[in-house]
PDB file of N, CA and C in Angstrom:
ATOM      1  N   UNK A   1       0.817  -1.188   0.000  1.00  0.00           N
ATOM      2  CA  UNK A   1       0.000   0.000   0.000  1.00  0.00           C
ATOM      3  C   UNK A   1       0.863   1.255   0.000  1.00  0.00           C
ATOM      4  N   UNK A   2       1.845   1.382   0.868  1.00  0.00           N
ATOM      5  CA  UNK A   2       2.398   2.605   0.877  1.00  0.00           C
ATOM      6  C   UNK A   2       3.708   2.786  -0.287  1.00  0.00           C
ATOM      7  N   UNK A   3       3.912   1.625  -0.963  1.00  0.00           N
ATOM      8  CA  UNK A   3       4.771   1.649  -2.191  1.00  0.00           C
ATOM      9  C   UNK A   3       3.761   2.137  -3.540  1.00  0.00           C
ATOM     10  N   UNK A   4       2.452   1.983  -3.441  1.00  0.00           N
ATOM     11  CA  UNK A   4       1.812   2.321  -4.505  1.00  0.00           C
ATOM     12  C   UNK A   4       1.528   4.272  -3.855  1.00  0.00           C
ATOM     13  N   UNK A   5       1.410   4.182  -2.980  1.00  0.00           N
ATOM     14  CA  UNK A   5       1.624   5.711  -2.345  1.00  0.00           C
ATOM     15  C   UNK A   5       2.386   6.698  -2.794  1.00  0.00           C
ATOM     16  N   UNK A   6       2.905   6.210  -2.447  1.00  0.00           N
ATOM     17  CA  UNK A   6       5.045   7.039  -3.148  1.00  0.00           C
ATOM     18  C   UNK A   6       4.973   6.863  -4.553  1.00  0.00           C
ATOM     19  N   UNK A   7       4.299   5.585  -5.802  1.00  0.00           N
ATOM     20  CA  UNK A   7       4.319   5.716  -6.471  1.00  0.00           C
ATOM     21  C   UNK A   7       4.119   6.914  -7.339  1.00  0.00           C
ATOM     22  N   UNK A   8       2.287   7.125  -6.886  1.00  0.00           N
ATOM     23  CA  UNK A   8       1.360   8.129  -7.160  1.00  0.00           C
ATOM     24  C   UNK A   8       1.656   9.449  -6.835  1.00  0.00           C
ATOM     25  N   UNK A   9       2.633   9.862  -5.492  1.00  0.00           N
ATOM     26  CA  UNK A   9       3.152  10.905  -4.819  1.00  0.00           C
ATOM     27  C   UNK A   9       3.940  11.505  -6.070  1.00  0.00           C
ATOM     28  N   UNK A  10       4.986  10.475  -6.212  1.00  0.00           N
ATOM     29  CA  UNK A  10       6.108  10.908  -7.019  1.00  0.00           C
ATOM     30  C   UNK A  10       5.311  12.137  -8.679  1.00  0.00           C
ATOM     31  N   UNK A  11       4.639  10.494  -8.810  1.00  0.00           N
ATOM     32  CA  UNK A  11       3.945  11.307 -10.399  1.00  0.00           C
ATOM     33  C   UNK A  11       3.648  12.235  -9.680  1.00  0.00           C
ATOM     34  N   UNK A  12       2.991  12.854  -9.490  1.00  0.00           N
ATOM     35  CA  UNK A  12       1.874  13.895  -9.309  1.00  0.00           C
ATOM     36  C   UNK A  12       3.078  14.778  -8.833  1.00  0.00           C
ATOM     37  N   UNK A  13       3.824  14.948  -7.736  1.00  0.00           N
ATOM     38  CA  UNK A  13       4.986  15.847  -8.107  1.00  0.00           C
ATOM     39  C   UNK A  13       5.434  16.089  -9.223  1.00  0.00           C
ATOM     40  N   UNK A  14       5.919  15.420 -10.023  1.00  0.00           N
ATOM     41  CA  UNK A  14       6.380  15.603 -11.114  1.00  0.00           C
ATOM     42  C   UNK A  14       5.775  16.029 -11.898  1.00  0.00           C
ATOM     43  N   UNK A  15       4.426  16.033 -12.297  1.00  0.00           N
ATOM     44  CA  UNK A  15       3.229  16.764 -13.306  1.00  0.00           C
ATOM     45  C   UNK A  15       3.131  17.923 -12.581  1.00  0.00           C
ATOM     46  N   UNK A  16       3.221  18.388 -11.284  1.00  0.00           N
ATOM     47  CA  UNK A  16       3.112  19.456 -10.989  1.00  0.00           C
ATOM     48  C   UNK A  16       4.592  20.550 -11.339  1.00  0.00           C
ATOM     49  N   UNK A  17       5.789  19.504 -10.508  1.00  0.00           N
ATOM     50  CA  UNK A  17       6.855  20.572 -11.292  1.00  0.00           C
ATOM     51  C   UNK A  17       6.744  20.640 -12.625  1.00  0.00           C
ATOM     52  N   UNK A  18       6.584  19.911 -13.473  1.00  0.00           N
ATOM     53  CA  UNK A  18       6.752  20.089 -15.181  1.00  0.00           C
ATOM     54  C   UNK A  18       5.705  21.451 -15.114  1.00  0.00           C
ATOM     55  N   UNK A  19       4.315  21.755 -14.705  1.00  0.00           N
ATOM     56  CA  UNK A  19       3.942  22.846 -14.855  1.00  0.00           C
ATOM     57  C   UNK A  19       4.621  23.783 -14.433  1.00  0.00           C
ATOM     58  N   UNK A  20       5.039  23.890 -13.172  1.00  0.00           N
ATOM     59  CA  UNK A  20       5.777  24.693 -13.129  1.00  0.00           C
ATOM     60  C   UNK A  20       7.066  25.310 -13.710  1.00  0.00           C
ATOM     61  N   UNK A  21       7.511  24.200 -14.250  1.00  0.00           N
ATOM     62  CA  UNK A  21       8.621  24.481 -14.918  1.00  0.00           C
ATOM     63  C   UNK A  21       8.430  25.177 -16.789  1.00  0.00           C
ATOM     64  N   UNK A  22       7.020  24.921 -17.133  1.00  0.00           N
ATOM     65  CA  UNK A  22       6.203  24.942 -18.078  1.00  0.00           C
ATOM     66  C   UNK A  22       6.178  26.806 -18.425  1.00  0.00           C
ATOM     67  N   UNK A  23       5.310  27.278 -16.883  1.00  0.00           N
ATOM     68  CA  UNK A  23       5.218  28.931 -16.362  1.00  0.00           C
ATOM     69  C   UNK A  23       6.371  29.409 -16.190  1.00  0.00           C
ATOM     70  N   UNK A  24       7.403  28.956 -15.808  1.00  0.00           N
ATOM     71  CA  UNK A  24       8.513  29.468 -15.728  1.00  0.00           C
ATOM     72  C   UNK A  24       9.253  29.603 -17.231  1.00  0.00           C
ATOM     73  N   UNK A  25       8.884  28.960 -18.002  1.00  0.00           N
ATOM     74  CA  UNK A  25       9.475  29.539 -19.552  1.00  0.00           C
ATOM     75  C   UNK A  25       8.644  30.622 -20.073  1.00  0.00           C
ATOM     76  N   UNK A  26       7.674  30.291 -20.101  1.00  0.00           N
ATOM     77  CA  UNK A  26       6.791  31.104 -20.621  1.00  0.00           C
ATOM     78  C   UNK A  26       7.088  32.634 -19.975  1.00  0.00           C
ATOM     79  N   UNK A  27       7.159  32.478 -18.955  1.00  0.00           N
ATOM     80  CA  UNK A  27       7.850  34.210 -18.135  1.00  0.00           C
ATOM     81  C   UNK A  27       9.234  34.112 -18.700  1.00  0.00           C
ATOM     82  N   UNK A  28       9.732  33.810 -19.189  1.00  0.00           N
ATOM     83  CA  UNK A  28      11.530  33.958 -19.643  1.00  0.00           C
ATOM     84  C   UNK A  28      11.006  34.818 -20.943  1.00  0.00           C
ATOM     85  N   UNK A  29      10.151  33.870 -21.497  1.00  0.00           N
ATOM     86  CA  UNK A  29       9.656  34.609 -23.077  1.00  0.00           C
ATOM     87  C   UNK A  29       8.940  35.545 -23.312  1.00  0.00           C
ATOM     88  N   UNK A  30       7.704  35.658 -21.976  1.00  0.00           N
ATOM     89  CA  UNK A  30       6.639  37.148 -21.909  1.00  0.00           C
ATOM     90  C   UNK A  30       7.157  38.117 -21.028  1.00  0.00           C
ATOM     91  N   UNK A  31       8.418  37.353 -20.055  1.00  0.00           N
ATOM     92  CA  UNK A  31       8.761  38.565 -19.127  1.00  0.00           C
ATOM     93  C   UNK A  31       8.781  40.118 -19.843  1.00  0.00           C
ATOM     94  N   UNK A  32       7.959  41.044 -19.301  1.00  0.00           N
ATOM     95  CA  UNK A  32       7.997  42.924 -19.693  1.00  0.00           C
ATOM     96  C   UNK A  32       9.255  42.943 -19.114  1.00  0.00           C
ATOM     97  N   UNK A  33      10.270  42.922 -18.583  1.00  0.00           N
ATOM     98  CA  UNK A  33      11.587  43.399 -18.313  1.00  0.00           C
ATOM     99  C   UNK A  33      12.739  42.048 -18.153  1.00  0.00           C
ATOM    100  N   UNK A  34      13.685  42.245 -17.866  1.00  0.00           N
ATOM    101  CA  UNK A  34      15.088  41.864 -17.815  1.00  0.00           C
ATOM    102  C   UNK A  34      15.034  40.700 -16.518  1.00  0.00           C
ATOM    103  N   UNK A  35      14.436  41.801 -15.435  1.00  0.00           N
ATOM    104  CA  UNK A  35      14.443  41.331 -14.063  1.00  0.00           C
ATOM    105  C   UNK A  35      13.505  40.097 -13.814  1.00  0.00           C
ATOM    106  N   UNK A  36      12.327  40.485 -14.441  1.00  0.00           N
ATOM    107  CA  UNK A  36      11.291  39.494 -14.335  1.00  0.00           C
ATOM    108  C   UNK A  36      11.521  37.721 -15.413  1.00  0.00           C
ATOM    109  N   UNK A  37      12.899  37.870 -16.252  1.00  0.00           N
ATOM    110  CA  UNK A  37      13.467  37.052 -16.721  1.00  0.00           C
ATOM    111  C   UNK A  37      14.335  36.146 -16.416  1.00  0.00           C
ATOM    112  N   UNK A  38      15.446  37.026 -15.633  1.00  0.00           N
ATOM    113  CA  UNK A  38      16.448  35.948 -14.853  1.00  0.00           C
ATOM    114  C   UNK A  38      15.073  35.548 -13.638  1.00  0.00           C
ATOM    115  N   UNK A  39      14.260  36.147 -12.990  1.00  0.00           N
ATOM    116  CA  UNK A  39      13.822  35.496 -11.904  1.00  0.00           C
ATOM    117  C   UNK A  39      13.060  34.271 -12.254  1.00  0.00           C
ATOM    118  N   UNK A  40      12.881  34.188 -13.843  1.00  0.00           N
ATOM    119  CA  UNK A  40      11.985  33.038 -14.289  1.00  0.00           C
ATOM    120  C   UNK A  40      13.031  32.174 -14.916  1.00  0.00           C
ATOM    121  N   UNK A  41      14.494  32.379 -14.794  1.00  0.00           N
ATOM    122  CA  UNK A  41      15.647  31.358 -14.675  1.00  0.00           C
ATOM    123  C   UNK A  41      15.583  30.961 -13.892  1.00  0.00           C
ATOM    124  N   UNK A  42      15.640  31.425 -12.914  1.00  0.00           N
ATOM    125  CA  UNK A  42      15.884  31.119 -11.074  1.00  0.00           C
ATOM    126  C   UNK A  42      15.215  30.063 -10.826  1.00  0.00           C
ATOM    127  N   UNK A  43      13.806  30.424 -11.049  1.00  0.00           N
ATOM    128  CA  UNK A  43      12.646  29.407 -10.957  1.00  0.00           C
ATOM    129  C   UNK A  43      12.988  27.670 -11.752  1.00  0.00           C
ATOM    130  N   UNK A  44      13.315  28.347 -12.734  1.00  0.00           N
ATOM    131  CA  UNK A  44      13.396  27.057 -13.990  1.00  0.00           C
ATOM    132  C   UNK A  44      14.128  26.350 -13.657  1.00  0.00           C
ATOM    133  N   UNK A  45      15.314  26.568 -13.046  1.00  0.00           N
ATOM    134  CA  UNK A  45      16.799  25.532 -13.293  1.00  0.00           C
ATOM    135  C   UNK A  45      16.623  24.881 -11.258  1.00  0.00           C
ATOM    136  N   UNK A  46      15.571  25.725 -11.135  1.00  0.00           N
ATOM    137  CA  UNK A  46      15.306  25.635  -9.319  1.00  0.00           C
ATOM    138  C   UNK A  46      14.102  24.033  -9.565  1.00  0.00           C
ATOM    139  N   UNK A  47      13.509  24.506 -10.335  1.00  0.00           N
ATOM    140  CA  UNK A  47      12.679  23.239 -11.012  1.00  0.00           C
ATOM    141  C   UNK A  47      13.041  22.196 -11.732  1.00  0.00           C
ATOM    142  N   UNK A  48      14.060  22.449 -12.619  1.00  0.00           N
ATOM    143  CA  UNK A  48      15.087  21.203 -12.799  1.00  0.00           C
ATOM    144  C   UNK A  48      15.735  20.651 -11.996  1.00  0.00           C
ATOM    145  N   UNK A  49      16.272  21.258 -10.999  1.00  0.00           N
ATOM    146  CA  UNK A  49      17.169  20.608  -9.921  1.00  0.00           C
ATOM    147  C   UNK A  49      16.105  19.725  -9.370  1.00  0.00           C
ATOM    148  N   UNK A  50      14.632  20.463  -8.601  1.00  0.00           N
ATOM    149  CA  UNK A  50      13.488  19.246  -7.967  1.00  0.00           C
ATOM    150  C   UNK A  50      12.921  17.931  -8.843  1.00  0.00           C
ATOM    151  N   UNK A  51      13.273  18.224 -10.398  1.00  0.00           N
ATOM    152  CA  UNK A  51      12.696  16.845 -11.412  1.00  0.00           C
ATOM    153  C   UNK A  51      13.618  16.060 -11.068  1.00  0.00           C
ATOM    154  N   UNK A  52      14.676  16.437 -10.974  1.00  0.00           N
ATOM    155  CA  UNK A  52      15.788  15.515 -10.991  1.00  0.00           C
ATOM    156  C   UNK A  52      15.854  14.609  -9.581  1.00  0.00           C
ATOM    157  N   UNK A  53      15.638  15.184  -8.623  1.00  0.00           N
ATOM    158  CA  UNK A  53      15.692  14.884  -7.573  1.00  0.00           C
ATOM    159  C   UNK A  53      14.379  13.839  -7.228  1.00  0.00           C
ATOM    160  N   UNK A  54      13.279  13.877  -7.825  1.00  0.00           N
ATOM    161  CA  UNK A  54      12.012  13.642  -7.754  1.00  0.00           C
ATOM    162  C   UNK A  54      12.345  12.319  -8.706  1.00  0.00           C
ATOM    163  N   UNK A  55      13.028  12.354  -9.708  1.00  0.00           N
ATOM    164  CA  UNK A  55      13.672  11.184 -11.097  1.00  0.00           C
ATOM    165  C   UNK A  55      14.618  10.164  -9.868  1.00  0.00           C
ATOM    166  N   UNK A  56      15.360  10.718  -8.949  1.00  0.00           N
ATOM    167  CA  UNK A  56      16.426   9.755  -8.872  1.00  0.00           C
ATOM    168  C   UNK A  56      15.523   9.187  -7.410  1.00  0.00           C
ATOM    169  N   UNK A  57      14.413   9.669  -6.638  1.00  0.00           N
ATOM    170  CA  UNK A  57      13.655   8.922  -6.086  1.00  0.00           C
ATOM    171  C   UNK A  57      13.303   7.589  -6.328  1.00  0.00           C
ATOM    172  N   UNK A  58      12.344   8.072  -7.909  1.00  0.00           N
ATOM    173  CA  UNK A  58      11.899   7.413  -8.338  1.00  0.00           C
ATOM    174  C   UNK A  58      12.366   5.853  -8.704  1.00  0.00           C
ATOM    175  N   UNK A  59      13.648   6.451  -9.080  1.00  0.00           N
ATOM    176  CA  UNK A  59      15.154   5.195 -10.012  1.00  0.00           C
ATOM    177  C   UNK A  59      15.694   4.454  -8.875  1.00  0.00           C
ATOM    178  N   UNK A  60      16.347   5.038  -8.052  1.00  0.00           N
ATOM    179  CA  UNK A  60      16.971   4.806  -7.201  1.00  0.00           C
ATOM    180  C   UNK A  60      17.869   5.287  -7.105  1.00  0.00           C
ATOM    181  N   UNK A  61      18.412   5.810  -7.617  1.00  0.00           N
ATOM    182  CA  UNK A  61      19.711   5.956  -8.136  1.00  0.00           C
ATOM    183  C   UNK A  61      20.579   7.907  -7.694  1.00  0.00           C
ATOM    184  N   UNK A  62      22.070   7.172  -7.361  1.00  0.00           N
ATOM    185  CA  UNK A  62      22.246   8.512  -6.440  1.00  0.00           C
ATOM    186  C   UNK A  62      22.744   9.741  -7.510  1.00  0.00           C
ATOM    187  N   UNK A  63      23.146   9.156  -8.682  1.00  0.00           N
ATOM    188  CA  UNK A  63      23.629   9.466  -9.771  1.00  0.00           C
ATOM    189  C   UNK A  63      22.930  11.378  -9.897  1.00  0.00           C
ATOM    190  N   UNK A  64      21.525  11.163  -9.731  1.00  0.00           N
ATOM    191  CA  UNK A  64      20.534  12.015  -9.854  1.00  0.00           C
ATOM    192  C   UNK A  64      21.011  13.481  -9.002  1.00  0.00           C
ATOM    193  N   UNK A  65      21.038  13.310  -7.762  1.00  0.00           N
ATOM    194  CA  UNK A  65      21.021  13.676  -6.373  1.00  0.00           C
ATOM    195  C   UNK A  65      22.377  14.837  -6.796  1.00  0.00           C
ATOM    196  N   UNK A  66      23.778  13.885  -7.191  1.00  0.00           N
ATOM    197  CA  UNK A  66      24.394  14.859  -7.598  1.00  0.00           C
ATOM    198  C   UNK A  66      24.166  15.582  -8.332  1.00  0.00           C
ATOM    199  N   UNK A  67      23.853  15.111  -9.832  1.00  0.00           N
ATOM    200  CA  UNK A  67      23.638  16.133 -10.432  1.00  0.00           C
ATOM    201  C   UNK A  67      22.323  17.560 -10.064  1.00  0.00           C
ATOM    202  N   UNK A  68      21.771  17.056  -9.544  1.00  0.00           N
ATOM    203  CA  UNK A  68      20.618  18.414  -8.423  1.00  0.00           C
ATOM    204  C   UNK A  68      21.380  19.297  -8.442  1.00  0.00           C
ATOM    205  N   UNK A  69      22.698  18.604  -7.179  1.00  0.00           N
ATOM    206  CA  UNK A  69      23.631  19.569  -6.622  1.00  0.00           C
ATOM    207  C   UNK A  69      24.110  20.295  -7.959  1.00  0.00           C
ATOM    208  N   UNK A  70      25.063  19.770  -9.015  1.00  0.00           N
ATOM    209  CA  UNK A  70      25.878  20.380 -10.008  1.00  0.00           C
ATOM    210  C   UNK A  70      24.750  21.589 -10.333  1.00  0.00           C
ATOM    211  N   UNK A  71      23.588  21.378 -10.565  1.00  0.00           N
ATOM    212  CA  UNK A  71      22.794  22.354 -11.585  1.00  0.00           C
ATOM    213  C   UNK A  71      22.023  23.292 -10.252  1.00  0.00           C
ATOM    214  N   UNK A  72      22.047  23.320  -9.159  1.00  0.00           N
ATOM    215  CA  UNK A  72      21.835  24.381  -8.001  1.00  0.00           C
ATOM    216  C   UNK A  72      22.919  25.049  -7.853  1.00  0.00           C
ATOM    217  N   UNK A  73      24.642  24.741  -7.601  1.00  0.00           N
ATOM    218  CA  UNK A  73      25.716  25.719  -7.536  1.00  0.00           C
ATOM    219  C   UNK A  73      26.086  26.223  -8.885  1.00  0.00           C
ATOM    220  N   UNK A  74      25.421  25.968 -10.272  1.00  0.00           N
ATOM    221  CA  UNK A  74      25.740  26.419 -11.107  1.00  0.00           C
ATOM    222  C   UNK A  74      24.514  27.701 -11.365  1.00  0.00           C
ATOM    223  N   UNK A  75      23.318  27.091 -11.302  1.00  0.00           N
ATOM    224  CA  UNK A  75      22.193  28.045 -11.401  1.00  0.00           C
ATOM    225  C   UNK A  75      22.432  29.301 -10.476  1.00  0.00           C
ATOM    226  N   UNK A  76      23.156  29.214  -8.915  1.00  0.00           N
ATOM    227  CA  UNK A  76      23.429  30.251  -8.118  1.00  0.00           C
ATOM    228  C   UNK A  76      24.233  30.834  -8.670  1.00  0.00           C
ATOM    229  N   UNK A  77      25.231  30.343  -9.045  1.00  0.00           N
ATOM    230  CA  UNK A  77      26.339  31.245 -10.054  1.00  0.00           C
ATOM    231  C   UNK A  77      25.424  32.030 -10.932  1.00  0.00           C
ATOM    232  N   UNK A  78      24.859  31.868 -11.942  1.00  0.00           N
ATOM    233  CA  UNK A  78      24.550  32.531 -12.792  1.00  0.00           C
ATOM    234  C   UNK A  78      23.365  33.296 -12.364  1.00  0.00           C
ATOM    235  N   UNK A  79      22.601  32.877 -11.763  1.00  0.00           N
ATOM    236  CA  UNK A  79      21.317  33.906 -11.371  1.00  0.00           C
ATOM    237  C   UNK A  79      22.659  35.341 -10.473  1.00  0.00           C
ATOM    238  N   UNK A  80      23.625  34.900  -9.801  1.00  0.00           N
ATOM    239  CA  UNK A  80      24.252  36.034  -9.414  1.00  0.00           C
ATOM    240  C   UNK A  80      24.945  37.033 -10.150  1.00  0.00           C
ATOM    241  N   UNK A  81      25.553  36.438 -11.043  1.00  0.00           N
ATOM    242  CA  UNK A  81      26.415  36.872 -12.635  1.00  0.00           C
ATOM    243  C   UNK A  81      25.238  37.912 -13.043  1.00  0.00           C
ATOM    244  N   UNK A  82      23.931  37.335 -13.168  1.00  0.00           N
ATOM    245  CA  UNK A  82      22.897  37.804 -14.439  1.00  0.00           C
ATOM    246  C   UNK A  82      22.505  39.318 -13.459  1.00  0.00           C
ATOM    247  N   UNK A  83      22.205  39.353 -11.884  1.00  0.00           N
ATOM    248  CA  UNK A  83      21.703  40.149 -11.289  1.00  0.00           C
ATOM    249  C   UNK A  83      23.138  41.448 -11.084  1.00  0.00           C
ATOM    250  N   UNK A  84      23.948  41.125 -11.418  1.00  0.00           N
ATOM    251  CA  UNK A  84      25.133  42.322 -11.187  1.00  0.00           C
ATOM    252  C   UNK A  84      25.346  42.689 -12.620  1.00  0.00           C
ATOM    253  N   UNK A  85      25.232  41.520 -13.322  1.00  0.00           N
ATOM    254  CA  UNK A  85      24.749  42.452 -14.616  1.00  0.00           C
ATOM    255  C   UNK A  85      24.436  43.796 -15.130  1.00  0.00           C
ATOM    256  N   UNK A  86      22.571  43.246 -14.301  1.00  0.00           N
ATOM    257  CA  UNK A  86      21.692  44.048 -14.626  1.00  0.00           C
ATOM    258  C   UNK A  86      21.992  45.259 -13.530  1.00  0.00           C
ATOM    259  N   UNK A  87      22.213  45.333 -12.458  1.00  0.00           N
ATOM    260  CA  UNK A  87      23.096  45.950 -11.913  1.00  0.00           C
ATOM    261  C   UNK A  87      23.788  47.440 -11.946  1.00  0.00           C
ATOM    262  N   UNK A  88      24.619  46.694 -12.526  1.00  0.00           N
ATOM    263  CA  UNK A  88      25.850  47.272 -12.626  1.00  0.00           C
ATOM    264  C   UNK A  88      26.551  47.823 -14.610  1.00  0.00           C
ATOM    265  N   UNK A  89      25.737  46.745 -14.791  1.00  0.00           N
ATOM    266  CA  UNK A  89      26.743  46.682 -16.353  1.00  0.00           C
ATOM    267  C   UNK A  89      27.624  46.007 -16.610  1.00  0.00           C
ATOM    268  N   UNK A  90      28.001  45.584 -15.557  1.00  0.00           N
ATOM    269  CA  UNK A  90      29.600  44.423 -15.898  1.00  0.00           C
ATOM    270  C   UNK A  90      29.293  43.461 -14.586  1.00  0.00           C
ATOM    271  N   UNK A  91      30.310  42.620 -14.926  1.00  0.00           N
ATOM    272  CA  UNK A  91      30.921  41.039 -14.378  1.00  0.00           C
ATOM    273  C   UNK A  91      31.789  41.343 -13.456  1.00  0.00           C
ATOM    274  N   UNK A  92      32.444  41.688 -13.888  1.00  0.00           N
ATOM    275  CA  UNK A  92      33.892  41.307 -13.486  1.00  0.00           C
ATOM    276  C   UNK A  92      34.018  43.041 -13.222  1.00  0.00           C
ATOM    277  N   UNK A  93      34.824  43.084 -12.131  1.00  0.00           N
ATOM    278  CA  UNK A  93      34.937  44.372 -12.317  1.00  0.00           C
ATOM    279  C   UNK A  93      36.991  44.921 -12.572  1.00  0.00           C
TER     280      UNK A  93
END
C-alpha cells in the first residue's frame, strides 16, 4: 500500500513541477523586463534541480542527487552573474 503511495506521490509531483517548470518559460519569453526574466531562470533551473531529484527517487539511483547539486551551484552562479549584470553593467569588475 504505501509503495503504490510514493508511487502516485512521485507522479503527481512531477506533473506538478513540469507545470511549473512549463510557467517558468513562458515568463523567460513574456517577461515585460530583464528582471522578471532571470527570476523566471531562477525558478526554472530551481525546477530542474526538484525533477531531478524527484527522477532519482523514483530510479533509485544517487547518480541524480548529484547532479541536483551540479545544476543548483551552477544556477546560483549565474542567477548572481545575471543580477550584477543588470546591476551594474559588468561582471567582473
Amino acid at each position: 500500500m504505501s509503495a503504490a503511495i510514493l508511487a502516485w506521490s512521485l507522479l503527481a509531483a512531477q506533473i506538478i513541477m513540469g507545470l511549473a517548470m512549463a510557467f517558468a518559460v513562458y515568463r523567460m519569453i513574456a517577461g515585460p523586463r530583464a528582471q522578471d526574466r532571470v527570476l523566471a531562470l531562477d525558478a526554472f533551473y530551481v525546477g530542474a534541480m526538484l525533477m531531478l531529484i524527484l527522477f532519482g527517487i523514483r530510479i533509485g539511483s544517487a547518480v541524480y542527487f548529484e547532479a541536483a547539486l551540479v545544476i543548483g551551484v551552477l544556477g546560483f552562479v549565474g542567477t548572481v552573474a545575471l543580477a550584477k549584470f543588470l546591476m551594474r553593467g559588468e561582471v567582473i569588475e
